[in-house]
N, C-alpha and C. Protein backbone atom coordinates (compact mmCIF):
# COMPACT_ATOMS: atom_id res chain seq x y z
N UNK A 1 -38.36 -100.71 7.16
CA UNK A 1 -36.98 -100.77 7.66
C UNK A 1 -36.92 -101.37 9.05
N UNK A 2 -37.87 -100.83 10.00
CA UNK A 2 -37.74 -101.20 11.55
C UNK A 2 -38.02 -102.83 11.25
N UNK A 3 -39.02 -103.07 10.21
CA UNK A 3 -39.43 -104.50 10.27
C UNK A 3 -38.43 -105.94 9.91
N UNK A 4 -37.77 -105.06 8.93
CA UNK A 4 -36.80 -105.68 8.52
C UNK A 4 -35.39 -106.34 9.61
N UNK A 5 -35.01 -104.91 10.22
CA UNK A 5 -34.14 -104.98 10.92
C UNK A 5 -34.56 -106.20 12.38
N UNK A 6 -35.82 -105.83 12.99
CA UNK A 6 -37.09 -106.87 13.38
C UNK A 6 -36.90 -108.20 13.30
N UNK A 7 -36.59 -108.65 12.03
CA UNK A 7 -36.39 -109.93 11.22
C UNK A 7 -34.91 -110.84 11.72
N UNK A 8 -34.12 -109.42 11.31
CA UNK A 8 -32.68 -110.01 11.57
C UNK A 8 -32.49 -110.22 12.96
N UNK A 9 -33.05 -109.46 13.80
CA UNK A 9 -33.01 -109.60 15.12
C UNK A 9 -33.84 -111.19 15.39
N UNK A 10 -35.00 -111.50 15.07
CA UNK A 10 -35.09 -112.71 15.62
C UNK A 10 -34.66 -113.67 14.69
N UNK A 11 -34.14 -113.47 13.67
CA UNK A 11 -32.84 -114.90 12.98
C UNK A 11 -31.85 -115.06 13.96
N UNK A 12 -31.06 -114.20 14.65
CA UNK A 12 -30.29 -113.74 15.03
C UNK A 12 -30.29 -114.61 16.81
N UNK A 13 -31.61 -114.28 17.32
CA UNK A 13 -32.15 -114.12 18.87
C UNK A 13 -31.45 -115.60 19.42
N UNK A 14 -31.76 -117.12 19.15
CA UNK A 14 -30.47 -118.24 19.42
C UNK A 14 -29.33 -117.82 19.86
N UNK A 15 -28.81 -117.35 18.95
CA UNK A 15 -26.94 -117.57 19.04
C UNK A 15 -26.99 -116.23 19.92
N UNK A 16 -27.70 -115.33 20.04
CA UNK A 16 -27.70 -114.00 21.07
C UNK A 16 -27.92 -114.77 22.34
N UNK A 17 -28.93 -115.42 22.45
CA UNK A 17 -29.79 -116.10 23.99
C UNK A 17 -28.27 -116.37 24.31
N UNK A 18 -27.45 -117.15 23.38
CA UNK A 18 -26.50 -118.10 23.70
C UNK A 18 -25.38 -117.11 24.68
N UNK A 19 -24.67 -116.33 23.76
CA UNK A 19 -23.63 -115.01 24.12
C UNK A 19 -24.10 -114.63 25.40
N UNK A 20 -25.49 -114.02 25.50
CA UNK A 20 -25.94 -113.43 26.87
C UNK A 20 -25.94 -114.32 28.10
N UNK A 21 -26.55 -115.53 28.13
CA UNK A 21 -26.14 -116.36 29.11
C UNK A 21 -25.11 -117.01 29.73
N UNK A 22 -24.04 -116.39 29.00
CA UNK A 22 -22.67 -116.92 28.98
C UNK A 22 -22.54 -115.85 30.80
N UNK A 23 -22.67 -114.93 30.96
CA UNK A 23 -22.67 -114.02 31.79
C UNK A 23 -23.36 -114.40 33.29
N UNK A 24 -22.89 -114.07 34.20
CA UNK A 24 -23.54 -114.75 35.49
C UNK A 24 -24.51 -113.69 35.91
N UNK A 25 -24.14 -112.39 35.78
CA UNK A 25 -24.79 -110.93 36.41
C UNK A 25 -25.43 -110.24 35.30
N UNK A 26 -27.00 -110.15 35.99
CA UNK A 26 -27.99 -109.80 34.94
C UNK A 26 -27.61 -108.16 34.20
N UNK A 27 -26.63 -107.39 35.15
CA UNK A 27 -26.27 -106.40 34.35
C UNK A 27 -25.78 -106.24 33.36
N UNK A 28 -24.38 -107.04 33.48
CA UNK A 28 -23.42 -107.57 32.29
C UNK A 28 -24.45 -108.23 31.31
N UNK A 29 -25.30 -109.15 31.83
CA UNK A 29 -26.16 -109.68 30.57
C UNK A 29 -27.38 -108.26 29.87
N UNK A 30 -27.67 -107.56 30.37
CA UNK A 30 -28.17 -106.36 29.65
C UNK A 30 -27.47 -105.45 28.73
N UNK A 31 -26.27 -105.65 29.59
CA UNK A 31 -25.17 -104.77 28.49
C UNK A 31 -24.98 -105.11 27.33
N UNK A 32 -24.76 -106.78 27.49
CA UNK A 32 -24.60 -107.66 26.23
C UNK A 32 -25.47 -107.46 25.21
N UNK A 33 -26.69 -107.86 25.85
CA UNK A 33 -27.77 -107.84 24.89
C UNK A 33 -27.61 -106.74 24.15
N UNK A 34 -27.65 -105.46 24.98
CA UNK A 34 -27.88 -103.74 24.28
C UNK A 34 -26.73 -103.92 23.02
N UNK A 35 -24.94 -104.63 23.43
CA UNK A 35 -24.13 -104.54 22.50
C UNK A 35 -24.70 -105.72 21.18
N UNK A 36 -24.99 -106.42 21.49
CA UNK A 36 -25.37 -107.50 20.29
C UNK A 36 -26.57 -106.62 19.54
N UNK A 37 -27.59 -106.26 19.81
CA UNK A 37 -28.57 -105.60 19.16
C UNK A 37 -28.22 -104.38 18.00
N UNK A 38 -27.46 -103.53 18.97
CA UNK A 38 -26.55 -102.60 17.98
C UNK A 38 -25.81 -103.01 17.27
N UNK A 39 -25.12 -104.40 17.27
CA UNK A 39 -24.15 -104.78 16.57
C UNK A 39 -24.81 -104.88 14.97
N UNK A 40 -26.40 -105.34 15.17
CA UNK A 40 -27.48 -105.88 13.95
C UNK A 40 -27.81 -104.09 13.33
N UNK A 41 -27.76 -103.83 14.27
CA UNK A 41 -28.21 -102.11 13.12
C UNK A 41 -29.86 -102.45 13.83
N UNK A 42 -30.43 -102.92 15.30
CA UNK A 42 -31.31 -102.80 15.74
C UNK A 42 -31.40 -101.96 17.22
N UNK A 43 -32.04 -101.06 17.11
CA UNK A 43 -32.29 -100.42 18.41
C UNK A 43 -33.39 -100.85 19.41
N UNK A 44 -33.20 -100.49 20.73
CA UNK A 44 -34.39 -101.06 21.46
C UNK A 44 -35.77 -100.38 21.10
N UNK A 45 -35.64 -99.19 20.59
CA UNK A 45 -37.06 -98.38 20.01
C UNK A 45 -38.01 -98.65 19.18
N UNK A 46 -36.76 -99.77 18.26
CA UNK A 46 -37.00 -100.05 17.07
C UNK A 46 -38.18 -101.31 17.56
N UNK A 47 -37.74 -101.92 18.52
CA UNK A 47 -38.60 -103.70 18.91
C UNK A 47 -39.85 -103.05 19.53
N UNK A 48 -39.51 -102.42 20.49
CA UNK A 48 -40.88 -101.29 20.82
C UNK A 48 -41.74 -101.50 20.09
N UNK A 49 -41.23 -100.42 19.52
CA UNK A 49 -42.23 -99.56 18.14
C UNK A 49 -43.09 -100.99 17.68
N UNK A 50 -42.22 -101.81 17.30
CA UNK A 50 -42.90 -103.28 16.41
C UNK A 50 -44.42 -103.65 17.50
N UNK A 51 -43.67 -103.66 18.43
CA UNK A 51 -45.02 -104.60 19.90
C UNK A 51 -45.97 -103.80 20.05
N UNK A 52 -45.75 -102.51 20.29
CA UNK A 52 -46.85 -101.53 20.43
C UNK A 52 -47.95 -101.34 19.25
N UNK A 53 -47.84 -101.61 18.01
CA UNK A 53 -48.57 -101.60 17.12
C UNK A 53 -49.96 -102.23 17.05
N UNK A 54 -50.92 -101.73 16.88
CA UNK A 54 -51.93 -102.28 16.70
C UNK A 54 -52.82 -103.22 17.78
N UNK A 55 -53.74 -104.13 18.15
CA UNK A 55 -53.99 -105.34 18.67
C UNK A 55 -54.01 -106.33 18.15
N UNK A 56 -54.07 -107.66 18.59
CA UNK A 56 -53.91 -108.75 18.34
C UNK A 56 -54.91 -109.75 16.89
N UNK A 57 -54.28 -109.92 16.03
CA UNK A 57 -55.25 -110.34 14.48
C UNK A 57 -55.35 -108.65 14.16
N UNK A 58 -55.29 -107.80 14.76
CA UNK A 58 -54.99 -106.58 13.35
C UNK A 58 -54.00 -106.35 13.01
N UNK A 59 -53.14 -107.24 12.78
CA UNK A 59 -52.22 -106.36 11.45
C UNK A 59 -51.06 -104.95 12.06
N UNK A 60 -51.66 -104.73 13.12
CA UNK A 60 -51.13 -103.44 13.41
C UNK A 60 -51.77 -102.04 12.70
N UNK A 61 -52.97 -102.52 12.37
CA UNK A 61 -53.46 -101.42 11.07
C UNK A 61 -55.07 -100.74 12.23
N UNK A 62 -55.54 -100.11 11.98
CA UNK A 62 -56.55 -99.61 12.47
C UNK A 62 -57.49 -99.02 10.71
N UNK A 63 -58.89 -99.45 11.26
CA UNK A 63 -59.51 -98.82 10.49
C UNK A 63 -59.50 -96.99 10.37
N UNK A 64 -59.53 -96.72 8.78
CA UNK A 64 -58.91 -95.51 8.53
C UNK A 64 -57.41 -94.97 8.43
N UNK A 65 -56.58 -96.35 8.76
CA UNK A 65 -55.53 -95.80 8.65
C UNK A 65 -54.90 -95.60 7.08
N UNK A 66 -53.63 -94.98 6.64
CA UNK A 66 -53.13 -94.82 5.42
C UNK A 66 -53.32 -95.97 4.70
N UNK A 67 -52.75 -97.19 5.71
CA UNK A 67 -52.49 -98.67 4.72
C UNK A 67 -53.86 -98.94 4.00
N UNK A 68 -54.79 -98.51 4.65
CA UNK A 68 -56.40 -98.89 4.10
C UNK A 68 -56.64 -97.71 2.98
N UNK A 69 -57.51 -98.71 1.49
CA UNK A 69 -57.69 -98.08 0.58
C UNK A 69 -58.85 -97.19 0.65
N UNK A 70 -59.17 -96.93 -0.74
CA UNK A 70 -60.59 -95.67 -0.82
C UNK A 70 -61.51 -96.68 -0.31
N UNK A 71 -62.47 -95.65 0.56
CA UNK A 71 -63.96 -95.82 1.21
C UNK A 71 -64.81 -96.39 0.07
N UNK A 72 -65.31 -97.44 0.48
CA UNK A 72 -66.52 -98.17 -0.67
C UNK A 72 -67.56 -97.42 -0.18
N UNK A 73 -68.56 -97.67 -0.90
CA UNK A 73 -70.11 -97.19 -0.84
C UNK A 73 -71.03 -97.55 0.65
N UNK A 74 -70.51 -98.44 1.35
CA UNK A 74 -70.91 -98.15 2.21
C UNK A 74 -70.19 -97.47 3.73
N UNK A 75 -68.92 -96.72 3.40
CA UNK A 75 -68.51 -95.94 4.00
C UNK A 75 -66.99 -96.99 4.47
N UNK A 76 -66.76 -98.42 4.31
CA UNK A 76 -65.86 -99.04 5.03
C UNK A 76 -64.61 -99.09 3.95
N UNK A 77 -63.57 -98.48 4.73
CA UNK A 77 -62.07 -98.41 3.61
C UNK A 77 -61.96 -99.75 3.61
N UNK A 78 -61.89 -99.99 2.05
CA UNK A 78 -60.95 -100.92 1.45
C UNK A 78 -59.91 -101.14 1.65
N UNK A 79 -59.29 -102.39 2.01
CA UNK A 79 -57.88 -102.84 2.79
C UNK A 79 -56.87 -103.23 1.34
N UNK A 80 -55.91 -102.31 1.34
CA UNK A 80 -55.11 -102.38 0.13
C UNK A 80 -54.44 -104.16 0.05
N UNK A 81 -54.04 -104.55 -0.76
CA UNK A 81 -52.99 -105.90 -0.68
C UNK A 81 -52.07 -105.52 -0.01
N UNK A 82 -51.79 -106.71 0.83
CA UNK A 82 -50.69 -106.81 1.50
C UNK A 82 -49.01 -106.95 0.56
N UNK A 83 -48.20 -106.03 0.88
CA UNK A 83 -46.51 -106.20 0.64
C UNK A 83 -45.89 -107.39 0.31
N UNK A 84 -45.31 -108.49 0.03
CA UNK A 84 -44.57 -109.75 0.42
C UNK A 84 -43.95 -108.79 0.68
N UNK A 85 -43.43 -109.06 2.14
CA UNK A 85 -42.27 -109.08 3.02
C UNK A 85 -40.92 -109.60 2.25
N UNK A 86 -39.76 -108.31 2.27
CA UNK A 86 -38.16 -108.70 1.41
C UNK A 86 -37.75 -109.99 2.35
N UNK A 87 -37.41 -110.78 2.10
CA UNK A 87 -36.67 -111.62 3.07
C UNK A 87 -35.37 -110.92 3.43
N UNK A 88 -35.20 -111.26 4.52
CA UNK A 88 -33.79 -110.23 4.94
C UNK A 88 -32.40 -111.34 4.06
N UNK A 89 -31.40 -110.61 3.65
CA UNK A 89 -30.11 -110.95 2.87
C UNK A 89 -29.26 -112.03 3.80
N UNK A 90 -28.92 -113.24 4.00
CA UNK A 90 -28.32 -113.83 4.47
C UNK A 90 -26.86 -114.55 4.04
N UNK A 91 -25.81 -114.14 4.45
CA UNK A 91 -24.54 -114.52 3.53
C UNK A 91 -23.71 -115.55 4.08
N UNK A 92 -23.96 -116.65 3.40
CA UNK A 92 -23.55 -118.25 3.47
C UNK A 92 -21.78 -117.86 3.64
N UNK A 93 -21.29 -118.83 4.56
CA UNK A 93 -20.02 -119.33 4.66
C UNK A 93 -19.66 -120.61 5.05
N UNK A 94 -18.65 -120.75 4.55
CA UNK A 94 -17.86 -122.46 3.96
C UNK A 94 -16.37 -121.98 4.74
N UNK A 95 -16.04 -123.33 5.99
CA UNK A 95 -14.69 -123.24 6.31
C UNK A 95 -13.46 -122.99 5.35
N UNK A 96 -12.66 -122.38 5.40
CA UNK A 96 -11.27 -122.65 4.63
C UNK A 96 -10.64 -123.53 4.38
N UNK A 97 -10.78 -124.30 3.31
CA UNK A 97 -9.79 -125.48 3.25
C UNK A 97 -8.35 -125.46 3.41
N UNK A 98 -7.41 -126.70 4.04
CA UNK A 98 -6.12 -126.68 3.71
C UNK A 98 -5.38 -125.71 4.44
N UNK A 99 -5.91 -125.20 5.60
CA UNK A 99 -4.76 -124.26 6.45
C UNK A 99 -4.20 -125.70 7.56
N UNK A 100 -2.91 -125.25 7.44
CA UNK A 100 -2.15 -125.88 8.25
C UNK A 100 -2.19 -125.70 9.98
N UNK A 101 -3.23 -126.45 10.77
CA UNK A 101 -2.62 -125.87 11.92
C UNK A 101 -2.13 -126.89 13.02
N UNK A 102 -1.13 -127.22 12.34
CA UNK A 102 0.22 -127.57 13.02
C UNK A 102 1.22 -127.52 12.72
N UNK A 103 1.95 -126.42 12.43
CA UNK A 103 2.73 -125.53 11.67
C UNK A 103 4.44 -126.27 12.29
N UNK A 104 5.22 -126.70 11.40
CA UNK A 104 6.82 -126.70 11.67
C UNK A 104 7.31 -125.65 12.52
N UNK A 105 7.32 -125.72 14.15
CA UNK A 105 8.16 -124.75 15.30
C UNK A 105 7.27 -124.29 15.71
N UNK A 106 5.95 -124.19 15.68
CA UNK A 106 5.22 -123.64 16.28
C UNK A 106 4.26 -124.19 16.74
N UNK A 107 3.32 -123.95 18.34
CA UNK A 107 2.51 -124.62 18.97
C UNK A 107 1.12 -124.83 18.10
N UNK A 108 0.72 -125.67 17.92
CA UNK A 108 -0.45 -126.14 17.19
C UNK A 108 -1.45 -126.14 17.56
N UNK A 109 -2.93 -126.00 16.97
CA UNK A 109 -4.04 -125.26 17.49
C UNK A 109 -4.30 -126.63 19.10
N UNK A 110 -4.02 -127.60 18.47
CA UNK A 110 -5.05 -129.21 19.36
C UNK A 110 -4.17 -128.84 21.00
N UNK A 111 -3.17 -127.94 20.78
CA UNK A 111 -2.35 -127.45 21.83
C UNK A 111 -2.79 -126.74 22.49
N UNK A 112 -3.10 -125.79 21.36
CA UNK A 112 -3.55 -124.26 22.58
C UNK A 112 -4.81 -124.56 23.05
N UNK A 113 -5.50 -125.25 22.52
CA UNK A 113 -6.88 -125.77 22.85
C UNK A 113 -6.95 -126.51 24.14
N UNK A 114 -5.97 -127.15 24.18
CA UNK A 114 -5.84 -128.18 25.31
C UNK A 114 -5.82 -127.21 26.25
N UNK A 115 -4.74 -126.19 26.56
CA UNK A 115 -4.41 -125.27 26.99
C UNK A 115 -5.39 -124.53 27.70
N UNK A 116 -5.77 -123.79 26.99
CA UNK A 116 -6.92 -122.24 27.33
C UNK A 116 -8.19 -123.08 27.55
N UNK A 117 -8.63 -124.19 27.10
CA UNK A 117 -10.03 -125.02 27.64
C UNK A 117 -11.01 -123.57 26.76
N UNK A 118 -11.19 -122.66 26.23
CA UNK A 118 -12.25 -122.29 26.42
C UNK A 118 -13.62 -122.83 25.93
N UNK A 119 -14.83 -122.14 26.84
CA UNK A 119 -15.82 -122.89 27.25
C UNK A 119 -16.84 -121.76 26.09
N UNK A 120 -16.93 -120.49 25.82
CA UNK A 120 -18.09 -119.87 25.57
C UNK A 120 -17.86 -119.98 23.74
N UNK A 121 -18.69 -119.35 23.21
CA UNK A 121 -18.43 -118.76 22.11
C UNK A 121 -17.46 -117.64 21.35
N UNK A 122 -17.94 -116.94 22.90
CA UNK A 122 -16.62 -115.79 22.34
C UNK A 122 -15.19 -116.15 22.64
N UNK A 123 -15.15 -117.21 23.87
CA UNK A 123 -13.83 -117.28 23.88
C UNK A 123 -13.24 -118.20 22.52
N UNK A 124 -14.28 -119.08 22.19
CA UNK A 124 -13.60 -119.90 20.85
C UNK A 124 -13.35 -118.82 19.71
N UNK A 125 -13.99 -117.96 19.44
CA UNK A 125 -13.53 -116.95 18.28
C UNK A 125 -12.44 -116.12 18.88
N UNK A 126 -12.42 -115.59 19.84
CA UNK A 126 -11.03 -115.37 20.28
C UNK A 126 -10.19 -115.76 20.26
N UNK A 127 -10.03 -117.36 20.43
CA UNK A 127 -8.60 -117.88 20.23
C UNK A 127 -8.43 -118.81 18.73
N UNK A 128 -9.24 -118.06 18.44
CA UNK A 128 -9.27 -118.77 16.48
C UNK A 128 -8.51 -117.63 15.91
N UNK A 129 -9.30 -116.64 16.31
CA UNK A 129 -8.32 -114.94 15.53
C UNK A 129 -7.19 -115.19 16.04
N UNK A 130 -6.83 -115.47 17.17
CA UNK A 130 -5.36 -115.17 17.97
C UNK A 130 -4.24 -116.41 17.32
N UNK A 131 -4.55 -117.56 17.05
CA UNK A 131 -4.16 -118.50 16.13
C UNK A 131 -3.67 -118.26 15.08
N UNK A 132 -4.71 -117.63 14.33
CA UNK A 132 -4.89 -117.65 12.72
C UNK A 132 -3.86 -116.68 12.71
N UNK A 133 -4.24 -115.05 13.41
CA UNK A 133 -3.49 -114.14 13.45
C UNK A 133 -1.93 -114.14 13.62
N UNK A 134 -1.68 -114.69 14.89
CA UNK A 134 -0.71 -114.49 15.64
C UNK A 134 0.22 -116.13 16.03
N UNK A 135 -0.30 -116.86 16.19
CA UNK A 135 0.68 -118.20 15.93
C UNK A 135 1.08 -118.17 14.20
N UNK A 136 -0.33 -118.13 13.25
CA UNK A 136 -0.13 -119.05 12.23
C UNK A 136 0.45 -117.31 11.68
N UNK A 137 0.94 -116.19 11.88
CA UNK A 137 1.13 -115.26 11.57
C UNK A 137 0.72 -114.62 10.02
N UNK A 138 -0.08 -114.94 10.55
CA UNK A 138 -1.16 -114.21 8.94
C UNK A 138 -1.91 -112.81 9.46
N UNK A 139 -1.29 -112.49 10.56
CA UNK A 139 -1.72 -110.83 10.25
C UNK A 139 -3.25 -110.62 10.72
N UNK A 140 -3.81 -111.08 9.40
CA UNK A 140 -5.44 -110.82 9.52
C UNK A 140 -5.90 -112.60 9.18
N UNK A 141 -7.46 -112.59 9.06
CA UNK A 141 -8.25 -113.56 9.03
C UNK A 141 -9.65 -113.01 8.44
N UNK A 142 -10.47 -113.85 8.31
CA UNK A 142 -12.00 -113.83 7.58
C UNK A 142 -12.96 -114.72 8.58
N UNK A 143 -14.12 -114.69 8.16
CA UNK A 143 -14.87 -115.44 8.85
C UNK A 143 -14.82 -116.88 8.60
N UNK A 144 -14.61 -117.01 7.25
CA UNK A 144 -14.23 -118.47 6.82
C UNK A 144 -13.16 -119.66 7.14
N UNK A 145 -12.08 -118.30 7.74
CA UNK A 145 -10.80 -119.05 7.99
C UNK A 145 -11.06 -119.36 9.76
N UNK A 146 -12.05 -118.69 10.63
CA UNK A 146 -12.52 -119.17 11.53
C UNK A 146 -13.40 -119.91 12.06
N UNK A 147 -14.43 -120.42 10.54
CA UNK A 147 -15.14 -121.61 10.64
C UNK A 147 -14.38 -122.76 10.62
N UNK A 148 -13.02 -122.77 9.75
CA UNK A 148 -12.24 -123.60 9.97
C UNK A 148 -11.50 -124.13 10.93
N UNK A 149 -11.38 -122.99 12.07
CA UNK A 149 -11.07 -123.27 13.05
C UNK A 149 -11.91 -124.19 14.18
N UNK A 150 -13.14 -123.67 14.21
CA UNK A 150 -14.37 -124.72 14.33
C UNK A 150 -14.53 -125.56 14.08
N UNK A 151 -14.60 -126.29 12.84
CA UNK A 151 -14.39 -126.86 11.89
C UNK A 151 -13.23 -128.56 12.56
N UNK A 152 -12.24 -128.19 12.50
CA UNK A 152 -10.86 -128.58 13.04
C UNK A 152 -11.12 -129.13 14.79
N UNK A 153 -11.41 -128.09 15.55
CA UNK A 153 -11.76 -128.55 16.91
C UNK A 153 -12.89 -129.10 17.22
N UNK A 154 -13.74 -129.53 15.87
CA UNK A 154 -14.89 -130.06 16.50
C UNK A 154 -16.07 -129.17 17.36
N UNK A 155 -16.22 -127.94 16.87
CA UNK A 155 -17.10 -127.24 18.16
C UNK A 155 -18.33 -126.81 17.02
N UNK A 156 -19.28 -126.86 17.43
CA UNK A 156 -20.85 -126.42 17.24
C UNK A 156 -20.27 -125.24 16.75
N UNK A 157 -20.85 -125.29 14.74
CA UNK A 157 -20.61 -123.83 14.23
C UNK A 157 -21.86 -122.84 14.96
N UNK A 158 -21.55 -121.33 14.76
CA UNK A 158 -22.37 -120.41 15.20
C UNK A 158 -23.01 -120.36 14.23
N UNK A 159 -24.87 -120.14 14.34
CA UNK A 159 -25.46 -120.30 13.15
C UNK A 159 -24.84 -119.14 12.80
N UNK A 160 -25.11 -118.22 12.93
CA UNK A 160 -24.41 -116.74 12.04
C UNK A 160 -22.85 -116.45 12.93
N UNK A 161 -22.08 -116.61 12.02
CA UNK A 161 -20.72 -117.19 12.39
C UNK A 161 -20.52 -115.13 12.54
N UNK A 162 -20.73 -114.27 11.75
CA UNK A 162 -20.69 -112.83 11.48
C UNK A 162 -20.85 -111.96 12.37
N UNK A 163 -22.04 -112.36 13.06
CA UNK A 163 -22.74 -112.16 14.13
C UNK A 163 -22.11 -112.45 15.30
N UNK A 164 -21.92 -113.54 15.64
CA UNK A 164 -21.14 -113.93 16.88
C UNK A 164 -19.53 -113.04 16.95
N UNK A 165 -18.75 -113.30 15.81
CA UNK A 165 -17.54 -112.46 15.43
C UNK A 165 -17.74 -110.73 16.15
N UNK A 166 -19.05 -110.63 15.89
CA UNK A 166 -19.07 -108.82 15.74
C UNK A 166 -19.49 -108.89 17.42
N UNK A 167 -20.29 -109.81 17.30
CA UNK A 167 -20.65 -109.57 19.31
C UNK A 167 -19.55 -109.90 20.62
N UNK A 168 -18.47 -110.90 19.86
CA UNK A 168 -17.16 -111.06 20.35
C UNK A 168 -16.25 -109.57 20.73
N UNK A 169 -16.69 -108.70 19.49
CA UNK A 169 -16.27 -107.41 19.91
C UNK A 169 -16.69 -106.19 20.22
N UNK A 170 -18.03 -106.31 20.08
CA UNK A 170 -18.88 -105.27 20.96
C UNK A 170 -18.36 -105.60 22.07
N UNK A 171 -19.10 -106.53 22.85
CA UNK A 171 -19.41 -107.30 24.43
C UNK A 171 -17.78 -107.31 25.10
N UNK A 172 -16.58 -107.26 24.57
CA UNK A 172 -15.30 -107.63 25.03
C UNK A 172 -14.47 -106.84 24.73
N UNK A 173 -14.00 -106.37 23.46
CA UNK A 173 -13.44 -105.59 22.53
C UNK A 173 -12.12 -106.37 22.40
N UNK A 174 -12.14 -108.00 22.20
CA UNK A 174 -10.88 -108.47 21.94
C UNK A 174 -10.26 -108.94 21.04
N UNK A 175 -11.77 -108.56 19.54
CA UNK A 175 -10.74 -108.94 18.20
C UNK A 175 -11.24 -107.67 17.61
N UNK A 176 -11.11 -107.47 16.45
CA UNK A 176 -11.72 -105.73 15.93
C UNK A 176 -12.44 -106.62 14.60
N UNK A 177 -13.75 -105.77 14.19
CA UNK A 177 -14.53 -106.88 13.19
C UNK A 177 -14.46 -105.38 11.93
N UNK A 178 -14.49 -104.44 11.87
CA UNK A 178 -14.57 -102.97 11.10
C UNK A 178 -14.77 -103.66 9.76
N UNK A 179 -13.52 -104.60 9.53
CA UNK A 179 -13.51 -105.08 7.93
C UNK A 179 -12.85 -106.83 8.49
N UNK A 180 -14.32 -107.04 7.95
CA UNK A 180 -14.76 -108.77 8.27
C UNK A 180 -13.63 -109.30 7.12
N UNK A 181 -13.04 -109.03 6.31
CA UNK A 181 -12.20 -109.58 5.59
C UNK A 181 -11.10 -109.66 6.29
N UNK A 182 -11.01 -108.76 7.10
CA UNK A 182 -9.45 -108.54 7.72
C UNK A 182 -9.70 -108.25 9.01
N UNK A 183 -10.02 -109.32 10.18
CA UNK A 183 -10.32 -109.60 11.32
C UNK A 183 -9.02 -109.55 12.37
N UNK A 184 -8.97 -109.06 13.40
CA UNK A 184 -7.26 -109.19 13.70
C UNK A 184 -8.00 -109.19 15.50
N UNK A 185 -6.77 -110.18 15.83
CA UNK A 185 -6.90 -109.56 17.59
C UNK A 185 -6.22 -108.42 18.16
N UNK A 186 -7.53 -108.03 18.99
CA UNK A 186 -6.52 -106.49 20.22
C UNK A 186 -5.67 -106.87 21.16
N UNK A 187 -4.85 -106.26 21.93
CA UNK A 187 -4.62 -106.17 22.92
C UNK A 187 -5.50 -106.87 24.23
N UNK A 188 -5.87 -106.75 24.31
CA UNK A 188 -7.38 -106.75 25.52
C UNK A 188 -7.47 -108.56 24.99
N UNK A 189 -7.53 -108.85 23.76
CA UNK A 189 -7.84 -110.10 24.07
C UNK A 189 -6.66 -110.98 24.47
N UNK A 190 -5.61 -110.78 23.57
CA UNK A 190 -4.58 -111.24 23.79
C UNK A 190 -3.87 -111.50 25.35
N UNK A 191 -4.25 -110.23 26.01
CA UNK A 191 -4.33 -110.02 27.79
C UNK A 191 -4.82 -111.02 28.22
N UNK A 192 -6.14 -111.27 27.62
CA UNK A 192 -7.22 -112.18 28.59
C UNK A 192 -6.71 -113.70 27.97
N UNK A 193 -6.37 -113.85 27.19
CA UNK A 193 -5.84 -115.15 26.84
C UNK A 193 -4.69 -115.64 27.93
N UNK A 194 -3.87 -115.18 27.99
CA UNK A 194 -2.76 -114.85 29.21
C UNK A 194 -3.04 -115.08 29.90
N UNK A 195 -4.33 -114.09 30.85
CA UNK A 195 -4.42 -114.07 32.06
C UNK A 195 -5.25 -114.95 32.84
N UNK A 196 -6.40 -114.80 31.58
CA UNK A 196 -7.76 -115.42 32.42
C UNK A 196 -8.09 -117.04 31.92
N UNK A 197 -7.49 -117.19 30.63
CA UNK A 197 -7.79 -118.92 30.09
C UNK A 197 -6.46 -119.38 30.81
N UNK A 198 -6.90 -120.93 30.82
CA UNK A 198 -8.41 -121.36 31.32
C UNK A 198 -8.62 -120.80 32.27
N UNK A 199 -9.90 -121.01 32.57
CA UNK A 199 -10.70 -120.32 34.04
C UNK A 199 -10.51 -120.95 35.03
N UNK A 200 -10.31 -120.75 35.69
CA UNK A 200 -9.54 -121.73 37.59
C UNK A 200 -11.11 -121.22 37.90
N UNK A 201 -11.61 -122.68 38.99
CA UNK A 201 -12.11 -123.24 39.47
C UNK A 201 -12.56 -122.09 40.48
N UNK A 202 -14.22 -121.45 40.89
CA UNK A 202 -13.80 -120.70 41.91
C UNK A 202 -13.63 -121.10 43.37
N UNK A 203 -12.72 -120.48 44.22
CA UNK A 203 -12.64 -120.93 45.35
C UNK A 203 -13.89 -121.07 46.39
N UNK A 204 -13.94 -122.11 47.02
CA UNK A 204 -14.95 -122.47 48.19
C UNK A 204 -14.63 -121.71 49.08
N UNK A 205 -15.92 -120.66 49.42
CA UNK A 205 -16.18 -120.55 51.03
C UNK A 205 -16.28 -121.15 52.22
């Protein structure tokens, strides 16, 4: 299980490096990290546990341990076959075809884009939910209907589009991910859309 989870964590570790560096202050970037990790169903005990195992070309195994079979005749346990390793489950997504976003009376995505400039990852999934949601008034959204949004503006998909979505709301809390079918923005993001996009320039000392 730890190994597994292990796995997803470094499929995962890219588009994390990415999220965490977004951050100027190494605290905020620890926080991040701690929220993205939990987001995977990985604990820091869990990566531990993995490194501490064993030395280097063993396996993590020590002679005599469980994994090693019955003692041959001259006293040295037999090393059972090795497991194939499950590959961890990975779930493919395809943009949404055919959403309209330049809707009759209402401001159009190439607009708000112009607009809010945002620069990170999370802010682009933020203002894809807030779009989809709340201009194109559909309530909720999927992950698919926000690759499309990607998709549309031209921006570098997230390799794990799921992932980034869920770390958008650990790290911020400005869309809610509970049920990835039905993705919606909070408060809090909607605020920061308002307040803080685009980002003004900081002032010179």
């Amino acid at each position: 299980m730890v190994e597994d989870n292990f796995d997803r964590l470094l499929k995962a570790l890219p588009e994390i490096a990415t999220a965490v560096n977004g951050f100027d202050s190494k605290e905020v970037q620890e926080q991040a990290f701690a929220a993205l990790i939990n987001s995977l169903g990985v604990r820091p005990a869990d990566v531990a546990s993995i490194g501490s195992r064993g030395g280097a070309g063993s396996g993590g195994e020590k002679p005599g341990d469980p994994a090693d079979g019955p003692a041959t005749e001259d006293g040295v346990p037999a090393k059972k076959a090795a497991k194939p390793k499950k590959a961890p489950s990975t779930k493919r997504y395809s943009p949404t075809p055919n959403l309209n976003f330049a809707p009759q009376g209402k401001q159009s995505l190439d607009e708000l884009i112009a607009d809010k400039q945002p620069t990170t990852n999370h802010e682009k999934c933020l203002l894809a939910v807030y779009y989809l949601c709340d201009v194109m008034d559909r309530k909720t959204c999927n992950t698919n209907d926000v690759l499309a949004v990607f998709l549309h503006a031209d921006w570098d998909k997230p390799s794990h589009p799921d992932t980034t979505l869920q770390a958008t709301k650990s790290v911020h809390h400005w869309i809610e991910t509970s049920d990835m079918d039905k993705i919606t923005v909070q408060w809090a993001g909607t605020k920061y859309i308002s307040d803080k996009m685009p980002k003004q320039p900081k002032a010179k000392k």
